[in-house]
Protein backbone atom coordinates (compact mmCIF):
# COMPACT_ATOMS: atom_id res chain seq x y z
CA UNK A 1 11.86 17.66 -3.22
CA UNK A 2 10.78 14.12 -4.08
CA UNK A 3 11.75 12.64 -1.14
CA UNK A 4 10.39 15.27 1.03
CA UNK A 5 7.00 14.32 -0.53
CA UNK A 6 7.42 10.83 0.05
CA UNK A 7 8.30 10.95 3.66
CA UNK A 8 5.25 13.60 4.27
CA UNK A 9 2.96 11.00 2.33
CA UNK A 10 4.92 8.52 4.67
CA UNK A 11 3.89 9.70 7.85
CA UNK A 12 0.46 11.21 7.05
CA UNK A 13 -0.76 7.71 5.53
CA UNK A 14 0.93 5.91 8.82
CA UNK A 15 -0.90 8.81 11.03
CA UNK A 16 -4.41 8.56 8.98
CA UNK A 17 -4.16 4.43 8.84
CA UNK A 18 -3.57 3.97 12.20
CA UNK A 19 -5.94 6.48 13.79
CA UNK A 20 -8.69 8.20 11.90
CA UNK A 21 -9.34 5.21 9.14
CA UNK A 22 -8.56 2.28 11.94
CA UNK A 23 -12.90 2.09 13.28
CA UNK A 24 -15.14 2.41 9.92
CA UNK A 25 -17.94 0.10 9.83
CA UNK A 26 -21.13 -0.14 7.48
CA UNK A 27 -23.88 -1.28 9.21
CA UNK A 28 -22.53 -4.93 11.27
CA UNK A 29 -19.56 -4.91 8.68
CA UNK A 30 -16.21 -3.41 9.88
CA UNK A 31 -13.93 -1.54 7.11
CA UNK A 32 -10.37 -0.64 7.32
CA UNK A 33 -8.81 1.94 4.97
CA UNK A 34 -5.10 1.00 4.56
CA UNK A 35 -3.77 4.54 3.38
CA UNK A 36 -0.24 3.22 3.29
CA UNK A 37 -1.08 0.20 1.29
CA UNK A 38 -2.71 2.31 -1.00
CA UNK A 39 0.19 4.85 -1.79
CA UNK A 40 2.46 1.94 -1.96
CA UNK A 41 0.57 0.33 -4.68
CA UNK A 42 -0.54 3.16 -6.71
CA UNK A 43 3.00 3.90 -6.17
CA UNK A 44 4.44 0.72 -7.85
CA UNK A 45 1.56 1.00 -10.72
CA UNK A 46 3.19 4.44 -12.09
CA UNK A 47 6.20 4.13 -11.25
CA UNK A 48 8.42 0.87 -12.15
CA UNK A 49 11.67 1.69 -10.65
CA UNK A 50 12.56 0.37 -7.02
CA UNK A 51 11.52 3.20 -4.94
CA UNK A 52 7.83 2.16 -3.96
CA UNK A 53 9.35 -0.92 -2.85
CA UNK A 54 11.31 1.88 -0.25
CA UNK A 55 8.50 3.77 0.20
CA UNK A 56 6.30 0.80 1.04
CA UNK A 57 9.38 -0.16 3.40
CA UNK A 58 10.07 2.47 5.44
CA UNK A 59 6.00 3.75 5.98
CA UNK A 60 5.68 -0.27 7.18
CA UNK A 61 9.18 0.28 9.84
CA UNK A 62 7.22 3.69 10.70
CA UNK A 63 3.93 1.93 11.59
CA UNK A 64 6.31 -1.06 13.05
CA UNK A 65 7.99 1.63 15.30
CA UNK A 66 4.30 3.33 16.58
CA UNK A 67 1.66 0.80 16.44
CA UNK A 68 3.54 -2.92 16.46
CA UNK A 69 4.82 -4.91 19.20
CA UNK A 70 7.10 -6.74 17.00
CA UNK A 71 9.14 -4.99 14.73
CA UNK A 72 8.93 -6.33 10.89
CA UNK A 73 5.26 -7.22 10.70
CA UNK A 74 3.93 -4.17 8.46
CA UNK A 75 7.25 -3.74 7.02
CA UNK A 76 7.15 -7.24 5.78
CA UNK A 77 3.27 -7.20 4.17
CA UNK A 78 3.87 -3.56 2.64
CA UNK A 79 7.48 -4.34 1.35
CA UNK A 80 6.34 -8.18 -0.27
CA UNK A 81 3.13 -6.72 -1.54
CA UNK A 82 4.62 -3.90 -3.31
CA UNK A 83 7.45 -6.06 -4.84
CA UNK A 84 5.22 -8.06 -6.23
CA UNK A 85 3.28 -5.46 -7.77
CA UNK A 86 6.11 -4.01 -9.27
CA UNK A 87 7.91 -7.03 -10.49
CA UNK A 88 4.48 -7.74 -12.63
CA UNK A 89 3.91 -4.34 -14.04
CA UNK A 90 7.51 -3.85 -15.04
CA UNK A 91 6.31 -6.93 -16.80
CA UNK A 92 2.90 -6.44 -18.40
CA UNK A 93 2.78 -5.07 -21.63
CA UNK A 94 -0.16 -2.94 -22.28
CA UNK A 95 -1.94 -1.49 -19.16
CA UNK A 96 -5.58 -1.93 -18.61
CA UNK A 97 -7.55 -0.01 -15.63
CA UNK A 98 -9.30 -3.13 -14.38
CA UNK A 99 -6.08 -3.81 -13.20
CA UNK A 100 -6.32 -1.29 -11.03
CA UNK A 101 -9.30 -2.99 -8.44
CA UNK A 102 -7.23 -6.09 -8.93
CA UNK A 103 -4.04 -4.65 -7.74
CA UNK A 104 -6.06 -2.95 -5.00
CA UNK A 105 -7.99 -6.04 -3.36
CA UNK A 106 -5.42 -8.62 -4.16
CA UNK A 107 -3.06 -6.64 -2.37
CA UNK A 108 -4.72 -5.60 0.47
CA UNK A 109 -5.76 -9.70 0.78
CA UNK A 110 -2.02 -10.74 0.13
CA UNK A 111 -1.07 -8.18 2.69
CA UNK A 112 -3.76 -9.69 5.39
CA UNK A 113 -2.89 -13.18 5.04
CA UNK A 114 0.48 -12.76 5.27
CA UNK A 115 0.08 -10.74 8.11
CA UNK A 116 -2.37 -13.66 9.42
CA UNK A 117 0.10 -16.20 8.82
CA UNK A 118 2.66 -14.00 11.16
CA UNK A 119 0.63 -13.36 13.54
CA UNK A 120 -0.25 -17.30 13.80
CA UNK A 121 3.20 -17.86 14.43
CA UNK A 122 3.53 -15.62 17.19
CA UNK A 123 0.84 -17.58 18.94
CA UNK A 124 -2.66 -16.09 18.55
CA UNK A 125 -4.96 -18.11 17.77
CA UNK A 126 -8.35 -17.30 15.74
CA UNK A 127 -10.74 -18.27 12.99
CA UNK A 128 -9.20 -17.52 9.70
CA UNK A 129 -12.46 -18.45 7.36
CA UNK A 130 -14.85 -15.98 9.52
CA UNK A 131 -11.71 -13.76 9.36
CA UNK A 132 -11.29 -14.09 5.80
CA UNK A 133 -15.33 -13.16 5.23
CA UNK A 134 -15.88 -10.62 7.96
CA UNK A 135 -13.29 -8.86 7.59
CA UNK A 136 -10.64 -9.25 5.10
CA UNK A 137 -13.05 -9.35 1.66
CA UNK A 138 -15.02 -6.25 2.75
CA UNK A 139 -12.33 -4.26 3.20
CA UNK A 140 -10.32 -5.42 0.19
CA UNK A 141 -13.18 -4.67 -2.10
CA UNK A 142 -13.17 -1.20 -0.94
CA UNK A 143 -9.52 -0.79 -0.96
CA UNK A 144 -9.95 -2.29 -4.94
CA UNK A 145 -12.54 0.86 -5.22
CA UNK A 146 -10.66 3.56 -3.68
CA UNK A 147 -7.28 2.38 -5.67
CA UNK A 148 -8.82 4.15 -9.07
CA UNK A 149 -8.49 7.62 -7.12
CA UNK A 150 -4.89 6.74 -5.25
CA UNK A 151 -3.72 5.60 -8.60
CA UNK A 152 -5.62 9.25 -9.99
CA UNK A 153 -3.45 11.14 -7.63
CA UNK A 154 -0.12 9.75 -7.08
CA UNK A 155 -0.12 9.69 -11.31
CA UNK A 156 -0.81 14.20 -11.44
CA UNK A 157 1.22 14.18 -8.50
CA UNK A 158 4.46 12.01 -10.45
CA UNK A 159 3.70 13.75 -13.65
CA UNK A 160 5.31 17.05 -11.59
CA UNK A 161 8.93 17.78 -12.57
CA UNK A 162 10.05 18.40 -9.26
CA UNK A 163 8.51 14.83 -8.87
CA UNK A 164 10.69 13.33 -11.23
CA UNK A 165 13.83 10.74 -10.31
CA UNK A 166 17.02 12.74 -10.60
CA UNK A 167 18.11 10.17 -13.12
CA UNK A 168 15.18 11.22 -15.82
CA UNK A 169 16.38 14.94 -16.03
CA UNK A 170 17.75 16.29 -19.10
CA UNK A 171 21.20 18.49 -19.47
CA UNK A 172 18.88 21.29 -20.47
CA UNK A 173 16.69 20.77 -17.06
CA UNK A 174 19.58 21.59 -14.72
């Protein structure tokens, strides 16, 4: 049942990111709601095993497969974002909430440059410091905002036994 779950959150976030949440704008400033990025990161804070670095994987081939022209490009951000993410909370010692915002804009600005940087190398060519100010730090301090209630849900929803990894049952579960 746990993977079931995590392809339906899969697709939905790839369907919601790339459609409904894709035009948002306050006032002159333009907001983007990565959904994906959002489950993959919550995703790495509760859990600290290696499957939000698969989750994050396959939802960034997904949005490769329907919305890229080359394939790798989200699949690379999500999957180096979340692995770093996880690789420093299997790490920290005592967890703190302001972590939270930090893991939610840093990642969604990691995940932007990186994605900058590829898409420089392909050939387009654009202003990376109005980039950076229009549109990257906007949307990363709302992505640092909404992380509290991603991180909110994906913990109740990991907290469900049927959530669990088949490795964390007990003899007297079965």
């Amino acid at each position: 049942m746990r993977y079931v779950v995590l392809t339906i959150m899969g697709v939905f976030g790839v369907i919601l990111t790339s459609s409904l949440l894709r035009d948002i704008s306050i006032g002159d400033v333009p907001l983007q709601i990565d959904l994906v990025l959002l489950m993959a990161l919550s995703f790495a804070v509760v859990e600290k095993s290696s499957m939000p670095i698969i989750f994050a994987a396959v939802s960034g081939l997904l949005m490769d497969m329907m919305y890229s022209t080359i394939w790798g490009t989200y699949a690379l951000c999500y999957t180096v974002v979340t692995a770093l993410i996880v690789l420093f909370f299997r790490k920290a010692g005592r967890f703190n909430v302001l972590y939270l915002f930090v893991v939610g804009a840093g990642g969604y600005i990691v995940k932007e440059l990186l994605m900058s940087l590829l898409v420089f190398i392909q050939g387009a060519r654009f202003s990376m410091p109005v980039m950076l100010v229009y549109n990257i730090l906007p949307s990363a301090v709302l992505t640092g905002g909404l992380m509290f209630a991603a991180y909110w849900l994906i913990n109740r929803l990991m907290k469900n036994n049927w959530m669990r990894p088949r490795s964390t049952y007990r003899f007297d579960d079965i």
